[in-house]
Protein backbone atom coordinates (compact mmCIF):
# COMPACT_ATOMS: atom_id res chain seq x y z
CA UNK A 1 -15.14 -5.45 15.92
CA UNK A 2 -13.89 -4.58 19.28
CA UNK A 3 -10.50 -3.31 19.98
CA UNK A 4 -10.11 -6.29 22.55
CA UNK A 5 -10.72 -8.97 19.71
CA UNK A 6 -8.37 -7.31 17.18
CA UNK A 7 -6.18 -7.46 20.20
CA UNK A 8 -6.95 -11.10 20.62
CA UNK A 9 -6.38 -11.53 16.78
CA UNK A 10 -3.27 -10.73 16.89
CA UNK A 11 -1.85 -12.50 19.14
CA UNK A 12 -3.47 -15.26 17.78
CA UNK A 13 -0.61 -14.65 15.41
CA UNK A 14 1.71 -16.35 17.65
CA UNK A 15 4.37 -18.71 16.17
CA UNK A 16 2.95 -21.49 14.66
CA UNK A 17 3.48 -23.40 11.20
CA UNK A 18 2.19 -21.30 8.76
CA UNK A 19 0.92 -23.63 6.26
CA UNK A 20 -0.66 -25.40 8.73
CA UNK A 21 -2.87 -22.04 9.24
CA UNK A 22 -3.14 -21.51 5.76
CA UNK A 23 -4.49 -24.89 5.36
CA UNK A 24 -6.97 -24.43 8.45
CA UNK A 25 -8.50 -21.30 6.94
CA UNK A 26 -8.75 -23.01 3.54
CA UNK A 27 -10.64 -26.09 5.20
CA UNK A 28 -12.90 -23.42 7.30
CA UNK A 29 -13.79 -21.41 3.62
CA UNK A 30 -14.51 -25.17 2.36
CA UNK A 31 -17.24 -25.45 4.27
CA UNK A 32 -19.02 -22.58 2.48
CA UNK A 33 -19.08 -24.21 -1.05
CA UNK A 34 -21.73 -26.05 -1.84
CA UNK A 35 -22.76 -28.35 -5.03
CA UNK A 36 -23.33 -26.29 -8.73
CA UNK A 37 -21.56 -23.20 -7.26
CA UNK A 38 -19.87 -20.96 -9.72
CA UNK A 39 -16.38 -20.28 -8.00
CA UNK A 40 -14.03 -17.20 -8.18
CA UNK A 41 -10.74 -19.26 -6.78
CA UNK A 42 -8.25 -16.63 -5.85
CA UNK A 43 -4.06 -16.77 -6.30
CA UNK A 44 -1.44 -17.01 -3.42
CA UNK A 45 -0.29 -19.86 -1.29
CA UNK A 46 -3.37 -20.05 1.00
CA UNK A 47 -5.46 -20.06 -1.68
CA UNK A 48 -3.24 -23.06 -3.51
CA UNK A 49 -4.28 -24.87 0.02
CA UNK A 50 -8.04 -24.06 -0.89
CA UNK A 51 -7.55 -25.71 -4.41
CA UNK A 52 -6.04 -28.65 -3.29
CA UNK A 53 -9.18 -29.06 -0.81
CA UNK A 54 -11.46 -28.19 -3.30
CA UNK A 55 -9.78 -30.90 -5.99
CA UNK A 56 -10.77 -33.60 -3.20
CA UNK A 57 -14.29 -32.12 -3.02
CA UNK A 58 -14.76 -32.74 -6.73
CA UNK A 59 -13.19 -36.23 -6.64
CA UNK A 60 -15.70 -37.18 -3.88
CA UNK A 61 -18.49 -36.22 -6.05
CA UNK A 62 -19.26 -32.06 -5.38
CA UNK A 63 -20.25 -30.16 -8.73
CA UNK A 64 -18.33 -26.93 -8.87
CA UNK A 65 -17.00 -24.96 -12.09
CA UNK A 66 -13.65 -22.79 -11.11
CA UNK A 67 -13.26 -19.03 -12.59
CA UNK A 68 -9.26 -18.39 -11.37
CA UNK A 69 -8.06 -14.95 -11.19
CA UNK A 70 -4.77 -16.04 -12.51
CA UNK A 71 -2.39 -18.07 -14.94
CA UNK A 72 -0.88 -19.79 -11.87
CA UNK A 73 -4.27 -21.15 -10.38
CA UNK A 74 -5.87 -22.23 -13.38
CA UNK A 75 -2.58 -24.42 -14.14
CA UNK A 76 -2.87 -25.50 -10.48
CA UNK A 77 -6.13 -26.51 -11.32
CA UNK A 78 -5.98 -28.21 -14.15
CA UNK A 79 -3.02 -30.02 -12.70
CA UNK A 80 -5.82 -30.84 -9.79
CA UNK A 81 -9.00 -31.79 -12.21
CA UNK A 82 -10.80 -28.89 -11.37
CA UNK A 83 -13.46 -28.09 -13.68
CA UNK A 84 -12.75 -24.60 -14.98
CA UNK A 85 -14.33 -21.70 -17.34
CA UNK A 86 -13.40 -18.13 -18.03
CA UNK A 87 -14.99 -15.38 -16.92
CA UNK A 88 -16.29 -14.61 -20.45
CA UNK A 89 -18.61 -17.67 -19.98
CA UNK A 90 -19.54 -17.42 -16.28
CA UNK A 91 -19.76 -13.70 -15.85
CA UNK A 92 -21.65 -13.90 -12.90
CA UNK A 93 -20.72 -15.98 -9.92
CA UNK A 94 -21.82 -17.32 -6.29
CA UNK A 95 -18.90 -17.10 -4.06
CA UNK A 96 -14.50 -15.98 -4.58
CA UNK A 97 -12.74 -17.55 -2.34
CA UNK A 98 -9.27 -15.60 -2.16
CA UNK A 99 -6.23 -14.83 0.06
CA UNK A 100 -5.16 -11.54 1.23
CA UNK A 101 -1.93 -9.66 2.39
CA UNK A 102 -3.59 -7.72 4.95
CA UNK A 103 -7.08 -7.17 6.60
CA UNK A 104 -8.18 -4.97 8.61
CA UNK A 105 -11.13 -4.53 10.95
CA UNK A 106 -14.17 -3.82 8.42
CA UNK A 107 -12.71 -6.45 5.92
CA UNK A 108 -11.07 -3.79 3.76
CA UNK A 109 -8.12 -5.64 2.11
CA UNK A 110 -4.49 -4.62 0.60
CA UNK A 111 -3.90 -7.18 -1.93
CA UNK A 112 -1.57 -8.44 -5.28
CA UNK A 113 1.36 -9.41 -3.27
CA UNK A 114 1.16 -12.25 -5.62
CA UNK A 115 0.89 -9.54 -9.02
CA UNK A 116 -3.11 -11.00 -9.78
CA UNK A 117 -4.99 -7.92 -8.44
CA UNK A 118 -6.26 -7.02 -11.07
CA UNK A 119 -7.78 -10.22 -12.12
CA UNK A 120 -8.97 -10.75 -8.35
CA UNK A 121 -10.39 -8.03 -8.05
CA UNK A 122 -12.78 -8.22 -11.45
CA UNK A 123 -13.51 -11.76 -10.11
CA UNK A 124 -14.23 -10.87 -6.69
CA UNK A 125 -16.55 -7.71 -8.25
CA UNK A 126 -18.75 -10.41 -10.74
CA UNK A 127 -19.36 -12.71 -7.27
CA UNK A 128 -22.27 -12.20 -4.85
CA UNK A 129 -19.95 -12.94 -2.32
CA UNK A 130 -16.10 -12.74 -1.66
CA UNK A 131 -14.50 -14.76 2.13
CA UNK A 132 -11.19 -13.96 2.50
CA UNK A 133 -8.33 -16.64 4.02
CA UNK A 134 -5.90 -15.55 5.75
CA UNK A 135 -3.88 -16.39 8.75
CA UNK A 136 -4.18 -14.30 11.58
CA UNK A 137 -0.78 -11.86 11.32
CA UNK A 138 -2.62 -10.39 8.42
CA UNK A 139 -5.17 -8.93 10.27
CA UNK A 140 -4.11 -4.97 11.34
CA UNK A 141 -5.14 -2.01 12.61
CA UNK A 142 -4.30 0.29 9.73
CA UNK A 143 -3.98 -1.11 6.03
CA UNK A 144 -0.42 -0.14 4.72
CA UNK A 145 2.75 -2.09 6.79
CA UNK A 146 2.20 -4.30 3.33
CA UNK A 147 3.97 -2.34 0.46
CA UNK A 148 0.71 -1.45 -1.76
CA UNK A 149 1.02 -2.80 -5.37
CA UNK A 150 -0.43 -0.69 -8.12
CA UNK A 151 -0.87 -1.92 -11.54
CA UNK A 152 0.15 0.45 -14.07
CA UNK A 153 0.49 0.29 -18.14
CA UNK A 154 4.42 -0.22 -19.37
CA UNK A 155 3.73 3.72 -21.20
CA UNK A 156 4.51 6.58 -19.34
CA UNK A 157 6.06 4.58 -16.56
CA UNK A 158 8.07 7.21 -15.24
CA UNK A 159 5.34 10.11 -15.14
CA UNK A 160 3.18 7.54 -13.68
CA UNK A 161 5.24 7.10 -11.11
CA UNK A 162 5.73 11.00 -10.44
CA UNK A 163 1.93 11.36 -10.82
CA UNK A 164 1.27 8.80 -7.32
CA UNK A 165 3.94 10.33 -5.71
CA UNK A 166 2.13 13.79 -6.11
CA UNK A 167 -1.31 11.93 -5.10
CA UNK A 168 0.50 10.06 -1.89
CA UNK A 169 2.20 13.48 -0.62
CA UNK A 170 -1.39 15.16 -1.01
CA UNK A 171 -2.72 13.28 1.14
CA UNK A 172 0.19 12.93 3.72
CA UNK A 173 1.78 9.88 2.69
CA UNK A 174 5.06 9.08 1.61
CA UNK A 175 7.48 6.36 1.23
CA UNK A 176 9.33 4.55 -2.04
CA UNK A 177 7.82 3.24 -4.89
CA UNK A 178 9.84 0.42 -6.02
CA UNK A 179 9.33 -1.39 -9.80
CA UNK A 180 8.20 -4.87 -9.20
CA UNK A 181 11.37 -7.11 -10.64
CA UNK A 182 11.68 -10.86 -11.03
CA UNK A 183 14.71 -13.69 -12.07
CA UNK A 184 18.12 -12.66 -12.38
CA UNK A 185 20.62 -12.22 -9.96
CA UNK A 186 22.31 -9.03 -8.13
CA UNK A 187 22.84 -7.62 -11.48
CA UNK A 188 20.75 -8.70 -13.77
CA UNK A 189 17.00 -8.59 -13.06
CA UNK A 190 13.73 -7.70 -15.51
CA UNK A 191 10.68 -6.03 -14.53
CA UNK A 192 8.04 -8.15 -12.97
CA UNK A 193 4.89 -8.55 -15.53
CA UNK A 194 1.66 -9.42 -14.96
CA UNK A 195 -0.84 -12.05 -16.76
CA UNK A 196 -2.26 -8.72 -18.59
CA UNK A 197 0.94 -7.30 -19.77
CA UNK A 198 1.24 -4.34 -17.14
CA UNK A 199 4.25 -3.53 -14.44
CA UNK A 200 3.61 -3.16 -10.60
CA UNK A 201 4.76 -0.12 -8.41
CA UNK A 202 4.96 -1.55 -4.90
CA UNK A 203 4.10 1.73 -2.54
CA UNK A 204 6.13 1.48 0.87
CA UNK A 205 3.44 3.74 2.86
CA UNK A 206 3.13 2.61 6.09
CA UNK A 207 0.18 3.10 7.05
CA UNK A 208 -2.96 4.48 4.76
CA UNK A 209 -5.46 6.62 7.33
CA UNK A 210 -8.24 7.29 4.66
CA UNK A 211 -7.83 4.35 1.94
CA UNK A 212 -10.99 5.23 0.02
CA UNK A 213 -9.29 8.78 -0.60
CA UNK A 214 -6.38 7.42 -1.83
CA UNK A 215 -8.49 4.46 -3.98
CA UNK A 216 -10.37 7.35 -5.80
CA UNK A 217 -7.11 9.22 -6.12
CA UNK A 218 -4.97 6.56 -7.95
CA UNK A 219 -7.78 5.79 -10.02
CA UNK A 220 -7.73 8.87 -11.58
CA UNK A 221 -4.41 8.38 -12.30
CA UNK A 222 -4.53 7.74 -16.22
CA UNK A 223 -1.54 5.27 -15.83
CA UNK A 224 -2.89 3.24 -13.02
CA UNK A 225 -4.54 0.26 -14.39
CA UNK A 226 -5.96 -1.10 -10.96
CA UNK A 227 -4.56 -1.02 -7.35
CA UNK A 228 -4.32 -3.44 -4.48
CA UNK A 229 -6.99 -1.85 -1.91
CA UNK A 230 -9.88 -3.79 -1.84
CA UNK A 231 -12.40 -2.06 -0.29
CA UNK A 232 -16.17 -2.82 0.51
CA UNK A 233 -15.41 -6.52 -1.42
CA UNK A 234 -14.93 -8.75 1.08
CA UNK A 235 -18.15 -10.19 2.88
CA UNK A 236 -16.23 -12.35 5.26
CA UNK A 237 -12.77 -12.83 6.61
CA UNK A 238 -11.79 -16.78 7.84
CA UNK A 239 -8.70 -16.06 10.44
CA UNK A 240 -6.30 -18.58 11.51
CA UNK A 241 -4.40 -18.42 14.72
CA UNK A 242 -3.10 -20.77 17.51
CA UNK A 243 -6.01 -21.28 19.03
CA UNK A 244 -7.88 -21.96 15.84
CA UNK A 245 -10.56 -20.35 13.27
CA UNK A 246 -11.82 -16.64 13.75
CA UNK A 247 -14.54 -15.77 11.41
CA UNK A 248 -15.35 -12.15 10.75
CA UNK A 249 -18.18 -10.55 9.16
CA UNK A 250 -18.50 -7.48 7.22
CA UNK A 251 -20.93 -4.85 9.28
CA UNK A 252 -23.64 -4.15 6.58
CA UNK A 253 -23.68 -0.96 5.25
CA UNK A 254 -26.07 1.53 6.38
């Protein structure tokens, strides 16, 4: 994409009521679903607006069976009447339909704002297609303004957290890594967990030059469970801005 359209993106990003985006990009993704799909349906408030779409899909009539990447959709869901299975029994899928925190220019995405990466991204991996929704102030130049979340495993917390600081400084970044909390007040709070039992670093960086560097890195990190860069996933990005839907492609890879 040209430097003039992500220029045009953002701007896009003017003041406007953001669920009314969120819903916009939700209706846009909609439009990609078609009858006996097997759906990845992701977790965030824009994609909350897709599965309130989707539940008047299926009460019109449309056949669709629901994979969510979290406890909080598939409640949503359920709450909605849409038809759902685990990943167990639909392993492989047509089309994830998720959210995003930020996205840059060749659909690389920082994600897990809302603690599901994990999940998302095993249920983005088993589709044959992932779109991304999004309204347009999430689209950047550089992946990182959006604290990174890393999943890591409750054991060895602490040298975890010394072992991505080493990582991060090796390759020039820096910036806090903060325990994800949740509840309680000013003084009493508890570590925030995740539907598979793991804590979140959040990872102040900034901005993240070479993200597939730092992927590899904190995957080799014996404490990380999973982290928030999604990279190479995403097939198509559905923007919403004041003056309406942007929809991005991912440039195929050579």
């Amino acid at each position: 994409m040209q430097k003039d359209g992500m220029s045009k993106l953002q701007e896009d990003a003017s003041p406007m009521d953001p669920r009314t985006l969120k819903i916009e990009a939700a209706a846009a993704a909609l439009t990609y679903v078609e009858d006996g799909m097997r759906l990845g349906i992701g977790t965030g408030s824009t994609a909350e607006e897709f599965v309130r779409l989707l539940a008047k899909k299926v009460e019109e009539g449309i056949s669709v069976i629901g994979v969510p990447t979290s406890e909080r959709t598939a409640a949503l869901c359920r709450e909605l009447s849409v038809p759902l299975l685990t990943l167990e029994e639909t392993p492989q899928l047509d089309l994830t339909i998720d959210g995003a925190d930020e996205i840059d220019a060749q659909l690389n995405l920082i994600k897990g704002g809302g603690g599901a990466l994990l999940r998302e991204k095993i249920v983005a991996a088993a589709s044959s297609r992932m779109i991304v929704i999004a309204d347009a102030s999430k689209f950047v130049d550089v992946l990182g303004a959006f604290p990174l979340p890393i999943e890591i495993n409750r054991f060895g917390l602490a040298a975890t957290k010394l072992a991505i600081e080493r990582v991060a400084a090796g390759l020039g970044l820096s910036g806090a890594l903060t325990l994800r909390v949740t509840g309680g007040d000013a003084f009493v709070t508890e570590p925030f967990v995740t539907d598979g039992g793991h804590l979140i670093l959040d990872a102040s960086f900034g901005r993240i030059p070479d993200t597939r560097a730092l992927s590899n890195a904190l995957h080799a990190i014996p404490g990380v469970v999973e982290h928030g860069l999604f990279l190479n996933l995403a097939h198509t990005a559905i923007l919403a801005g004041a003056d309406g839907i942007q929809t991005l492609q991912r440039a195929p890879s050579v």
